[in-house]
Structures are given as structure tokens and as C-alpha cells.
Protein backbone atom coordinates (compact mmCIF):
# COMPACT_ATOMS: atom_id res chain seq x y z
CA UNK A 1 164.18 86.76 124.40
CA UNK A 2 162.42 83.66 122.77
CA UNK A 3 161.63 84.14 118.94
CA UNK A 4 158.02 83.39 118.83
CA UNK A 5 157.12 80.96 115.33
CA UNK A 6 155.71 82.43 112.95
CA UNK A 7 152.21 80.00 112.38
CA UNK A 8 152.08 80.70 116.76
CA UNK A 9 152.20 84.55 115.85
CA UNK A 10 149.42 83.97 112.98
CA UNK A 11 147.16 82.38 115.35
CA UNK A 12 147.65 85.06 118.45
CA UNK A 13 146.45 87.38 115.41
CA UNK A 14 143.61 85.80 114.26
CA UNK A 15 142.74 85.69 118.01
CA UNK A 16 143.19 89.83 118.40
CA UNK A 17 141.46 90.27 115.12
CA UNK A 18 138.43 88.18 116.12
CA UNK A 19 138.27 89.61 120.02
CA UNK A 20 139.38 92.76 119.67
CA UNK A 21 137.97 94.15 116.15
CA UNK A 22 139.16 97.59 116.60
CA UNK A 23 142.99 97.23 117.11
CA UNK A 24 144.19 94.55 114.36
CA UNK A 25 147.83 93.58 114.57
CA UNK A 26 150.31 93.09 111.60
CA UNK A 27 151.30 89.31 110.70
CA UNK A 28 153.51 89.45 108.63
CA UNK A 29 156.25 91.75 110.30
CA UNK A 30 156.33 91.71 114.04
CA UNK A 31 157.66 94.85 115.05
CA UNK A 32 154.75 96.72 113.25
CA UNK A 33 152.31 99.39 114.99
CA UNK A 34 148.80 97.73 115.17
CA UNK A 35 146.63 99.73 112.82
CA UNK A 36 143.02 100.56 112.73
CA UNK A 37 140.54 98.29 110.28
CA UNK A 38 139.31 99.67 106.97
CA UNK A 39 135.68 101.23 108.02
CA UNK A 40 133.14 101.09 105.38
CA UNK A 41 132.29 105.07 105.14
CA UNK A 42 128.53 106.74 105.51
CA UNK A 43 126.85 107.43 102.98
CA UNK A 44 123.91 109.52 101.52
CA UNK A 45 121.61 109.00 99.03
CA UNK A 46 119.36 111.45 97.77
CA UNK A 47 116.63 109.86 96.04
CA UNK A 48 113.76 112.30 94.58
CA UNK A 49 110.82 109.73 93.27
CA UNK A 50 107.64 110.69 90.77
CA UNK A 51 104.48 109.81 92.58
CA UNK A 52 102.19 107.91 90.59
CA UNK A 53 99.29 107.43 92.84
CA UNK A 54 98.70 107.34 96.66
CA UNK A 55 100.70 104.33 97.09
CA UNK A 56 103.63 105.62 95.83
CA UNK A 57 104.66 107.34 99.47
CA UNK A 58 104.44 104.78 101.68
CA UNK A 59 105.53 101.84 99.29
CA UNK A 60 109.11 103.53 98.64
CA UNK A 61 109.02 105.10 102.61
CA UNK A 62 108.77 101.40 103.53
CA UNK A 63 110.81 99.91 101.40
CA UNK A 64 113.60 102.94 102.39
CA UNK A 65 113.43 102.13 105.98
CA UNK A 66 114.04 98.39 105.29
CA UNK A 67 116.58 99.28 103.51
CA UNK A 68 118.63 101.48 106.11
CA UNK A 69 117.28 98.82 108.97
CA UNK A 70 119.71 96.47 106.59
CA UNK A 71 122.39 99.35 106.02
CA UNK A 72 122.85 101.14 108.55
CA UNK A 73 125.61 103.21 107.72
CA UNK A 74 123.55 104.58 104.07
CA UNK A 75 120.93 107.48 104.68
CA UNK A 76 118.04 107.66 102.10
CA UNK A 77 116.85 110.85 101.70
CA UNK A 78 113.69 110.49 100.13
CA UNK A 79 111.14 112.91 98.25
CA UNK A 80 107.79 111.60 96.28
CA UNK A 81 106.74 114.55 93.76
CA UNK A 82 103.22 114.81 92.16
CA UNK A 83 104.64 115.51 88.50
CA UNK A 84 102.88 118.13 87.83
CA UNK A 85 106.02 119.60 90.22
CA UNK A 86 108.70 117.19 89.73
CA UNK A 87 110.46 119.22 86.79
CA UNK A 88 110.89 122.20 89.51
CA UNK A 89 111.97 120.70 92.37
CA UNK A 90 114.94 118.79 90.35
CA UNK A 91 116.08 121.75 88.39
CA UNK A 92 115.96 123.86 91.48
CA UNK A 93 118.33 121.02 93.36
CA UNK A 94 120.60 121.05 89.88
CA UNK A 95 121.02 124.87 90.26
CA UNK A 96 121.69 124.79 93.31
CA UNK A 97 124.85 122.42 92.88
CA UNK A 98 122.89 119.60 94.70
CA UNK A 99 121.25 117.22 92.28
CA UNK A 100 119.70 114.48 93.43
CA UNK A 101 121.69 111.71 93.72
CA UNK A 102 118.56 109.30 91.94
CA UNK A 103 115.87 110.35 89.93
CA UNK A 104 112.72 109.17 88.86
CA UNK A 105 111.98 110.79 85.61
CA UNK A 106 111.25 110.28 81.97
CA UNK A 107 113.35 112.39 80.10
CA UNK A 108 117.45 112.11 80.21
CA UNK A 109 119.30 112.96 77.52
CA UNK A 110 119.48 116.78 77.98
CA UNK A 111 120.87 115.23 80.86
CA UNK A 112 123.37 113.52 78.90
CA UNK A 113 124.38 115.77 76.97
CA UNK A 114 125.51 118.73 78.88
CA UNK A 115 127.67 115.97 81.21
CA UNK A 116 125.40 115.95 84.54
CA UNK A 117 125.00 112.07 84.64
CA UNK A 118 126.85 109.32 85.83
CA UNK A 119 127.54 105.86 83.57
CA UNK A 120 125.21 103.99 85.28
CA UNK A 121 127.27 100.74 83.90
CA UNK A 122 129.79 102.03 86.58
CA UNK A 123 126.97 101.32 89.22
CA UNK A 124 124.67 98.92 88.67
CA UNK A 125 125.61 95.72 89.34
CA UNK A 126 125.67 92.79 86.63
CA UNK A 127 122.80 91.30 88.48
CA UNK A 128 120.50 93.69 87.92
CA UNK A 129 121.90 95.02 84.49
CA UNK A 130 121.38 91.30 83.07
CA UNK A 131 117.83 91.49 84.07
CA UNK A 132 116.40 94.37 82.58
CA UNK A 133 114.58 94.10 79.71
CA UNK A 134 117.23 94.93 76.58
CA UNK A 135 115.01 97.00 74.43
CA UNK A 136 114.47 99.82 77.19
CA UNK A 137 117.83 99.40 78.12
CA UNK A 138 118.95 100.11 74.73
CA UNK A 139 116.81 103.63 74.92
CA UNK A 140 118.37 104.44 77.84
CA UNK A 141 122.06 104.53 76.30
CA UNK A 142 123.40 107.03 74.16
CA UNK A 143 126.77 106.86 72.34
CA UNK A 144 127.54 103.49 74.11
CA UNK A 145 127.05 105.08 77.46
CA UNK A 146 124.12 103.22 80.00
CA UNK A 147 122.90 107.20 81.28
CA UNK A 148 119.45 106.02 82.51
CA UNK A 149 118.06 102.30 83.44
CA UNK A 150 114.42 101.63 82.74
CA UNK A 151 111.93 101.85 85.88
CA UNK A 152 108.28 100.94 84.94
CA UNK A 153 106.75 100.81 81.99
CA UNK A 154 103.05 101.06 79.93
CA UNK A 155 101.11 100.27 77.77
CA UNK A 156 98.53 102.46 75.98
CA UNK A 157 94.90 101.31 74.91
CA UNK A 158 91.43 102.29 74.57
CA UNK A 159 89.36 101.99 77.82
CA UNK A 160 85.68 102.33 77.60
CA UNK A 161 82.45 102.24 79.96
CA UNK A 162 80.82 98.89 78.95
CA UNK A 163 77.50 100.19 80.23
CA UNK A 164 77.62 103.68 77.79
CA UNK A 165 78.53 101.44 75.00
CA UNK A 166 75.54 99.25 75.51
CA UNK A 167 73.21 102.24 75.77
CA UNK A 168 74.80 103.42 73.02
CA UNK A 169 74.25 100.16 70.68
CA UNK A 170 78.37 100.09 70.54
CA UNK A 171 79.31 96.34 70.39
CA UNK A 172 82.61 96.70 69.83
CA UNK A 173 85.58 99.01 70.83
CA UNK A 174 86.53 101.08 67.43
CA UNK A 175 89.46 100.22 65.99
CA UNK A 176 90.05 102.58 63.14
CA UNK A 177 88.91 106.41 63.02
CA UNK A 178 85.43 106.50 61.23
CA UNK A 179 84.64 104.27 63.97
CA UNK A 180 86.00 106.60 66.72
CA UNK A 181 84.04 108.77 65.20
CA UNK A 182 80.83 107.08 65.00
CA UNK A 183 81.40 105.40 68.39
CA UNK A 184 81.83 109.00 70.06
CA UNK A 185 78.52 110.21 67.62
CA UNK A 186 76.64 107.99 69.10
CA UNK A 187 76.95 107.91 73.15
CA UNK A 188 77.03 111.68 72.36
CA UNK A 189 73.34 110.98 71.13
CA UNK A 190 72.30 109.10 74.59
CA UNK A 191 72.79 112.76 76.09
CA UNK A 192 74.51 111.01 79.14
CA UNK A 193 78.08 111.45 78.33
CA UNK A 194 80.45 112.70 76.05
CA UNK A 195 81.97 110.48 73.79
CA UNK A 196 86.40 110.49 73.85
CA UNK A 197 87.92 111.81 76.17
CA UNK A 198 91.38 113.93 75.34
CA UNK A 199 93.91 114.83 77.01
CA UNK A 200 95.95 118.21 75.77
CA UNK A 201 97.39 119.21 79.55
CA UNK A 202 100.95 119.48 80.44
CA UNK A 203 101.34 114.98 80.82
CA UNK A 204 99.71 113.96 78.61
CA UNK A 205 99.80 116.31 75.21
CA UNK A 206 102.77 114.32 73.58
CA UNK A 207 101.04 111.31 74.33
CA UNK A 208 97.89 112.24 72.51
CA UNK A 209 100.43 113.80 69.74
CA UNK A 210 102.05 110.21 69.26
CA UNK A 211 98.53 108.19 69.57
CA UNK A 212 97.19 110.44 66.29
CA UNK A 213 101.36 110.34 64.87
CA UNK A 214 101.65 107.36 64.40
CA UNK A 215 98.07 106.10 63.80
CA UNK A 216 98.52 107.93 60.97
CA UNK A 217 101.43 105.93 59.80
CA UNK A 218 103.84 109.10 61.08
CA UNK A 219 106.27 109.37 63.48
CA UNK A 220 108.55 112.14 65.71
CA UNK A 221 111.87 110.79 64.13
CA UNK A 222 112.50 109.64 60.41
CA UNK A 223 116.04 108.68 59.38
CA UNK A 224 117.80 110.45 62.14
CA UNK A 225 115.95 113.50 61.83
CA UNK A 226 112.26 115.40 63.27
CA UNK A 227 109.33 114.37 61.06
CA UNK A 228 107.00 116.24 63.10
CA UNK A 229 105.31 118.47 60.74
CA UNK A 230 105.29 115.19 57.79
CA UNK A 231 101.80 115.13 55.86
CA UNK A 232 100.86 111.89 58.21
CA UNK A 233 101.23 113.85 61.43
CA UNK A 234 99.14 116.79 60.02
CA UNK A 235 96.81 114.85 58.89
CA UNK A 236 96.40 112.89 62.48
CA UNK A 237 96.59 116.34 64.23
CA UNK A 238 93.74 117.92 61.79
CA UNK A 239 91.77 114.72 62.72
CA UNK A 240 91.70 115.25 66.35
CA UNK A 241 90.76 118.53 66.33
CA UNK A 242 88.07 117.72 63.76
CA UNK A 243 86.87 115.39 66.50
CA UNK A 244 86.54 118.35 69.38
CA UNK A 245 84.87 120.58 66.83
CA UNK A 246 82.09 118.25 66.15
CA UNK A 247 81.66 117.98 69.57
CA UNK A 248 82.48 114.73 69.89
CA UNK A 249 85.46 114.73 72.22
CA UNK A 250 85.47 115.82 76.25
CA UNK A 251 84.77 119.60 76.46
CA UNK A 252 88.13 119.92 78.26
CA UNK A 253 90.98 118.24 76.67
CA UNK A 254 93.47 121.23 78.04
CA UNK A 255 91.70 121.36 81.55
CA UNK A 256 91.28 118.02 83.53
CA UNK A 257 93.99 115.29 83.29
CA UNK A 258 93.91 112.05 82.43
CA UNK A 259 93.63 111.02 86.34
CA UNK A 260 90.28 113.24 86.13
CA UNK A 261 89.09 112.37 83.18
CA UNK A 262 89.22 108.55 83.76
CA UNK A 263 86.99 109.46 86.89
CA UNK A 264 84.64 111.01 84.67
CA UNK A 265 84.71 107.37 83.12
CA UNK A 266 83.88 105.92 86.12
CA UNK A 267 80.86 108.32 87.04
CA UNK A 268 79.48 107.49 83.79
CA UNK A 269 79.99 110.88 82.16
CA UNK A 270 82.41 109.77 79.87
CA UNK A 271 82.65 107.20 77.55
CA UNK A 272 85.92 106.13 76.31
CA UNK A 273 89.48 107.03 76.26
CA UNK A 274 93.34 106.52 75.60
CA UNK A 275 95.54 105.51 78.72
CA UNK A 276 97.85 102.71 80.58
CA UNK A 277 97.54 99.44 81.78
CA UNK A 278 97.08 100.87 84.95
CA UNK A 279 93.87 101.90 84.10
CA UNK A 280 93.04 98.18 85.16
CA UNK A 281 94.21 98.59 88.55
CA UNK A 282 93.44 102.05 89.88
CA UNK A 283 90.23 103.15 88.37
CA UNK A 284 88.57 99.77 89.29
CA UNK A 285 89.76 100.43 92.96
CA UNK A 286 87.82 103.84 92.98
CA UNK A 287 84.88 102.32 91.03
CA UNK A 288 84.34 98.75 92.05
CA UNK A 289 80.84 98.43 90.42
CA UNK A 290 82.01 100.43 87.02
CA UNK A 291 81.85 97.90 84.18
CA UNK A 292 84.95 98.74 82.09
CA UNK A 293 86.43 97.10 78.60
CA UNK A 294 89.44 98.01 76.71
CA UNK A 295 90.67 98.11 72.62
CA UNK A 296 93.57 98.90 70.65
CA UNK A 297 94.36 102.82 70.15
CA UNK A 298 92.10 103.09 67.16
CA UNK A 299 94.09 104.37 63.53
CA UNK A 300 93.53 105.70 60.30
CA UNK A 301 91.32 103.54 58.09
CA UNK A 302 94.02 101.37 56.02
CA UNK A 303 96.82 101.69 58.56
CA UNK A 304 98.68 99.04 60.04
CA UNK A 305 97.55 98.51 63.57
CA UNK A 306 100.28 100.23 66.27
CA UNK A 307 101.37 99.52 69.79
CA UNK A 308 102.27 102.63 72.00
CA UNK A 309 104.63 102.31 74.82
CA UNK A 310 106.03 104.32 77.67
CA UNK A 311 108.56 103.80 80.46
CA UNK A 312 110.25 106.16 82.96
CA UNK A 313 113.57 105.52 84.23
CA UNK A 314 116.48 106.13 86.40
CA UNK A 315 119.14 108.73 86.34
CA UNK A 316 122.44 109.23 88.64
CA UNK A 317 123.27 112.72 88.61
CA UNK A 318 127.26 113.76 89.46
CA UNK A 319 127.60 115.20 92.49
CA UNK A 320 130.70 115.48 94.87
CA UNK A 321 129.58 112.75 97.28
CA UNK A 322 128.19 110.15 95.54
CA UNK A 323 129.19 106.84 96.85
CA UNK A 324 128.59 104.39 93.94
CA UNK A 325 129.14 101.47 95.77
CA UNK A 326 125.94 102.26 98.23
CA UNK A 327 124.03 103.55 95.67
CA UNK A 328 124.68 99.98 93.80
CA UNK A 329 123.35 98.20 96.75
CA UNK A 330 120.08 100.58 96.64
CA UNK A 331 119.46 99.88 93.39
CA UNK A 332 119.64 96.05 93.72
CA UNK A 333 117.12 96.48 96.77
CA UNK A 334 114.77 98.20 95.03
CA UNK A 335 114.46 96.09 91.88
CA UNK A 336 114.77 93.19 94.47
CA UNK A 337 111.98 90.77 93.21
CA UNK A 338 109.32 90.47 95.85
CA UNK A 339 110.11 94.16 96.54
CA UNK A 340 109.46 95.14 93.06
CA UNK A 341 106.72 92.66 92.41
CA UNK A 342 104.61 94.45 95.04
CA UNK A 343 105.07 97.74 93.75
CA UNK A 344 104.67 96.82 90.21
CA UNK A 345 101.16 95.32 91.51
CA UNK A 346 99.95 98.12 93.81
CA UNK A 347 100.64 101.08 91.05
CA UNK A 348 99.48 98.86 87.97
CA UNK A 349 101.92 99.04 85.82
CA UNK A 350 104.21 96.53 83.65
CA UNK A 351 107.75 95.38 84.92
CA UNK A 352 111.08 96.23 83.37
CA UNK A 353 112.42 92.85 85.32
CA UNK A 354 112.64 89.75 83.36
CA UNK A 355 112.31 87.76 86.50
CA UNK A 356 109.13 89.55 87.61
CA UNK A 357 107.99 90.04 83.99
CA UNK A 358 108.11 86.35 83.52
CA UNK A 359 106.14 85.46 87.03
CA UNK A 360 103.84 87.74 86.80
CA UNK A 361 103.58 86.52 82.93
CA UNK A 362 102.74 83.05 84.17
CA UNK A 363 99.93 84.57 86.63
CA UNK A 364 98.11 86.50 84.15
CA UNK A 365 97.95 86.13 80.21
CA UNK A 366 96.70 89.90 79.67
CA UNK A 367 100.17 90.76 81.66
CA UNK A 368 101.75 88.24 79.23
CA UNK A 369 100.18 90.14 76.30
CA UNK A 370 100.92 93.33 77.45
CA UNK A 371 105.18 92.32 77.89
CA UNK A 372 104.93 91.11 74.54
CA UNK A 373 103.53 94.01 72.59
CA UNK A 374 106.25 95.80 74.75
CA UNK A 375 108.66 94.61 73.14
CA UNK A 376 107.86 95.83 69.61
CA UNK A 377 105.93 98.85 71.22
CA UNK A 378 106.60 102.67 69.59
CA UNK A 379 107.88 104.90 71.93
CA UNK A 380 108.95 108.91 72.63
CA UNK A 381 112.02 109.40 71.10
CA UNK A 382 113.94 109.75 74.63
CA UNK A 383 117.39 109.62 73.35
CA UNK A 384 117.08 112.98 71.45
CA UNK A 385 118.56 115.43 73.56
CA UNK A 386 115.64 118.57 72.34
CA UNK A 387 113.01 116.14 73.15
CA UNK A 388 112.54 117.88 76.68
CA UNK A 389 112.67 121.38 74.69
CA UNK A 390 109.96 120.19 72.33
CA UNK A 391 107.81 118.43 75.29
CA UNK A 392 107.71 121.61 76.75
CA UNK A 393 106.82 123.67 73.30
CA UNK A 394 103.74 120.86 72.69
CA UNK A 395 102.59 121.40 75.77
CA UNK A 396 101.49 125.00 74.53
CA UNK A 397 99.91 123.94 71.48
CA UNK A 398 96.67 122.69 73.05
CA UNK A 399 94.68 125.43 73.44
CA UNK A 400 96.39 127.56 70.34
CA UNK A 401 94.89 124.42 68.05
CA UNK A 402 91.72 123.68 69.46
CA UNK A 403 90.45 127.52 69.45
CA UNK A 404 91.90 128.28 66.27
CA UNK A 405 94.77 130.58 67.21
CA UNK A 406 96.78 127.68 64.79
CA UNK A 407 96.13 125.44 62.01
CA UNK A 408 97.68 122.01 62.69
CA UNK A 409 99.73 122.69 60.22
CA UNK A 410 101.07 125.98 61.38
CA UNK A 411 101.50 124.06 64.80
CA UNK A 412 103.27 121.49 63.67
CA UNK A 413 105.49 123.51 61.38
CA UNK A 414 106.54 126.16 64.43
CA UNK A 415 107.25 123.12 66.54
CA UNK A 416 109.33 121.20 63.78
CA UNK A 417 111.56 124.86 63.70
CA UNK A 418 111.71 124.71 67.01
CA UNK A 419 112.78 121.26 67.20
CA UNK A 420 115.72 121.80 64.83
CA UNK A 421 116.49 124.95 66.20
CA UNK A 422 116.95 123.10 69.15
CA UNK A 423 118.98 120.15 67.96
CA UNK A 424 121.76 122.36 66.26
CA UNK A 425 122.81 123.63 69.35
């Protein structure tokens, strides 16, 4: 029998391999059994998302489908929560051994610490890792470890109805209490509207908690430990409620949501309030002819001005079938610029992208201000892991203060107990 040369054999290979793709026949020894190619494997990706506002369902269910048009062999199985349910649907997937795979969230470090997350630096690819914004990323590690990556952010101001505050003979948004106070007095007086709005529900009491914190000069954390009953947080606590008992906050604060309550802006019932950036973008939509304006949060008379931010991120739970390598190429489509860009438009929020953060910087110089307060913004203390634990306590202390069950004191002293309590475990 002729001995075929070797560079004749390479080429009748290369000829097999690229006309018959299945069946792919050794080179380099002859007398080898052809052998089936490597097949990338299917995958699954089970991706539970916080819904922000109507457009959050059909931007991700869009952006899903393009994404399995382009990878066919990765499922998305996708589910947009209204927060007020998220929490239960995601512990009722974890206890049932079938966490999501991604989730949209804001808390992680309970997370974290009992071992149910994946090292997102194992995942993400160096693309997207070198393009998100430092600061959050740095909240989102713990003990070296990358457990979360930032998803959107906000930033918190004070958003008024232009029109009250000219009835009112307001011409300028208050920037310290006493004029809170007096602002509020007076479109009080116009017996049109109430004057500041509060928000003591489930999503929004620790928000209002760290808006009266720290415009007191106080804070949740103080050299590694809870500083939530300090003098400074009492005192910003006994302020606010001070403000409902005169009458001059919303009726409601442990009733209607922020959502609601910035529609009672826009009906003219209301006249100012705390809340994000997307305040610009969705209220306007709903009230086209309502003539808004916006401030800083207003703080104690003497303090230091302060710049409240708030992101929600990205988790990777553990599971027995997670394929990191598809869930890698997910997470570059989603934060893939035009992608992002859009939704980051549509939902009105701020980008966690330097690439987007910077166009959308050039487009707009209130976006540009809004990136740069970001970046030296106060935030939740998210890498604690009780902070869920005490989230959940504050979100009972609404009513218990405002009707006097409570001093703000006693509050604030049974949720600094609890807080330790909670951090020794």
C-alpha cells in the first residue's frame, strides 16, 4: 500500500473537517477512529428582574429574544417583579433549591455571607468589569470578593410643583429645614395642597431615614460600627415627625408610595418632595403640562450640604447548572452600549457604564451633574450583611413613630439593638 505524505493527509483533513463538520478525522496519527467535535452545551439562564416602571417588561423581553435570536443554544428564562413582591418570589426560588441564576436586587451581602453567591470576577468579562464605574463596584465587593456588579443608579433631590410654589410666594426650593418648614407652611396656607410629601412605606422608609440621617450630619455606620440611634439621627428623626404633626407633611406618609405620591404632584395636590432622577423622565410623561423644578435634599440649618445616592445591582446565585461562560456573554449583551443606553433613557435613571455615562454626559449637562455628584454621593450601607434585617425592622417603625406608639428615640434605640443583635451572629 502507498504511504500517503503527511502535508497530503493534512489537507484531505482540513477538507473532511470543512465538508463534513460532524465526523472530524485525526491528523496527526492515521490509524485513529474519527471522533465527534466538541459541541458547545445548552444552557439556561434564569434571570428574575425588578420592574421599575411599565417599560421594564418589554425592554428586557426584547432585548432577551435578541439575545437567544444571537444564541441559540442559551434559554433566558425571564421574570419582571413589581418590588413590592420581588423579596418573595426570590426567597421562595432559594428555598426551594432553585435560585435564580441573575438577580436584580439591592441588597447582597446576607447573600454573601451565608455562601449563596458566585464571584462574579469569575464571570464577567474584563470588558465589562473595566467599565463600570469603580466606586459602586467597590460596594459591591466584600472581603476582596466582586459578589454583586452595579446595575442602575440615582440620584435623590427635591422635586416641586412650580405652579404651587408660585401661588404660594415660594421663589426658591428650600435648602435647609426652617425653610422646609416654612415652604410646606405656606402652600399648606393656599388650601390647595399639602406641603412635603413623605414616604414611610415598605421602599422607601430607609430612604427617608438616610435623607433626615445624614442631613443631620449622622449616618447608619461610624467607624465600622451602627450609629443609628447617634444624637444627629434622633434629632433628624424627631424633626420629621415634628413636620407631620404640624400638619405640614402628606397625610399618608405610611399609605401611598412614592410612585403615588409623585402623582399627587402632578394633579396639583401636592407640593414638593424627595425622589430620583427619574422623576424627570416618568412623571413628565404622565403629566406633560405639569410645570416641575427640583433642589437639593434640604438639611439642618449649619450643615454641610449632602448628596444621596442609590444603585441596585446584580447577583449570581450558586446553583448546580450554572454555565458561567453563557451567563458571561448575557451580561456583556445587556450592558452592551446602545442596548443599555436605551434602557437607561426609557426608565430615567443614571448609568453605571463609563462609556454610556460619558455619552450621555456630553448630551446633557444635568446628566453630567448628576454622574458627578455620584461619585462622592452617600449611600445605604449595602456591604453590611444585617442591613436587609434592619431594612426590614425600619420598615415597621412608620406608623409606631408617627402615632406615638414610639419616641424617635425609643425607635431608633430598639432598631440600633436590633442591628447589633443582628451583626453578632
Amino acid at each position: 500500500m502507498r504511504t500517503i505524505p503527511r502535508q497530503a493527509r493534512r489537507i484531505a483533513c482540513m477538507l473532511i473537517a470543512t465538508f463534513v463538520p460532524l465526523i472530524i478525522a485525526s491528523c496527526a496519527n492515521s490509524g485513529s477512529e474519527p471522533i465527534a467535535p466538541v459541541q458547545e452545551e445548552p444552557a439556561l439562564i434564569r434571570f428574575v428582574a425588578s420592574e421599575y416602571s411599565t417599560e421594564t417588561k418589554p425592554l428586557l423581553e426584547k432585548l432577551v429574544k435578541e439575545f437567544e435570536l444571537k444564541n441559540p443554544l442559551i434559554d433566558i428564562e425571564l421574570q419582571v417583579a413589581n418590588w413590592d413582591i420581588l423579596d418573595g418570589i426570590y426567597t421562595t426560588m432559594i428555598s426551594k433549591n432553585q435560585p435564580p441564576d441573575l438577580l436584580n436586587t439591592n441588597v447582597y451581602a446576607h447573600f454573601a455571607q451565608d455562601g449563596l453567591l458566585n464571584d462574579l470576577s469569575d464571570i464577567v468579562s474584563p470588558e465589562l468589569a473595566n467599565k463600570l464605574y469603580p466606586n459602586l463596584m467597590e460596594m459591591d465587593r466584600m472581603n476582596g470578593i466582586q459578589y454583586a456588579i452595579p446595575y442602575v443608579a440615582s440620584m435623590r433631590n427635591l422635586y416641586f410643583n412650580d405652579e404651587l410654589f408660585a401661588k404660594a410666594g415660594i421663589a426658591a426650593p428650600p435648602t435647609t429645614w426652617s425653610e422646609l418648614k416654612e415652604a410646606a407652611r405656606k402652600i399648606k396656607a393656599t388650601g390647595i395642597a399639602d406641603g412635603f410629601g413623605v414616604d414611610l412605606t415598605d421602599n422607601e422608609t430607609q430612604a427617608y431615614l438616610s435623607y433626615f440621617f445624614y442631613g443631620a450630619g449622622g449616618t447608619w455606620i461610624k467607624d465600622g460600627k451602627w450609629a443609628i440611634n447617634s444624637p444627629a439621627n434622633v434629632e433628624g428623626l424627631t424633626f420629621l415627625k415634628e413636620m407631620f404633626d404640624s400638619g405640614l407633611t402628606d397625610p399618608d406618609p405610611t399609605v401611598t408610595t412614592r410612585d403615588e405620591k409623585q402623582r399627587i404632584l402632578g394633579y396639583g395636590e401636592l407640593g414638593m418632595m424627595i425622589s430620583g432622577n427619574y422623576f424627570t423622565s416618568v412623571v413628565p410623561k404622565e403629566f406633560p403640562g405639569l410645570k416641575w423644578g427640583v433642589g437639593p435634599i434640604p438639611v439642618k440649618d449649619g450643615t454641610p450640604p449632602i448628596s444621596f445616592g442609590v444603585h441596585d445591582l446584580l447577583v449570581s446565585f450558586k446553583t448546580d447548572h450554572t454555565n458561567k461562560e453563557a451567563l458571561s456573554k448575557f451580561l456583556d449583551f445587556l450592558y452592551e452600549d446602545s442596548a443599555y443606553e436605551e434602557m437607561i433613557k426609557r426608565e430615567g435613571f443614571l448609568p453605571v457604564t463609563t462609556t454610556v455615562g460619558t455619552a450621555l454626559s456630553g448630551q446633557d449637562e444635568v446628566m453630567k451633574a448628576h454622574l458627578e455628584a455620584l461619585r462622592r454621593a452617600k449611600f445605604y450601607p449595602v456591604q453590611e450583611p444585617a442591613w436587609q434585617a434592619v431594612l426590614d425592622y425600619a420598615r415597621k417603625m412608620g406608623d409606631a413613630v408617627l402615632y406615638e406608639h414610639l419616641t424617635p428615640r425609643a425607635a431608633l434605640d430598639q432598631l440600633q439593638h436590633f442591628a447589633e443583635s443582628k451583626s453578632k451572629r
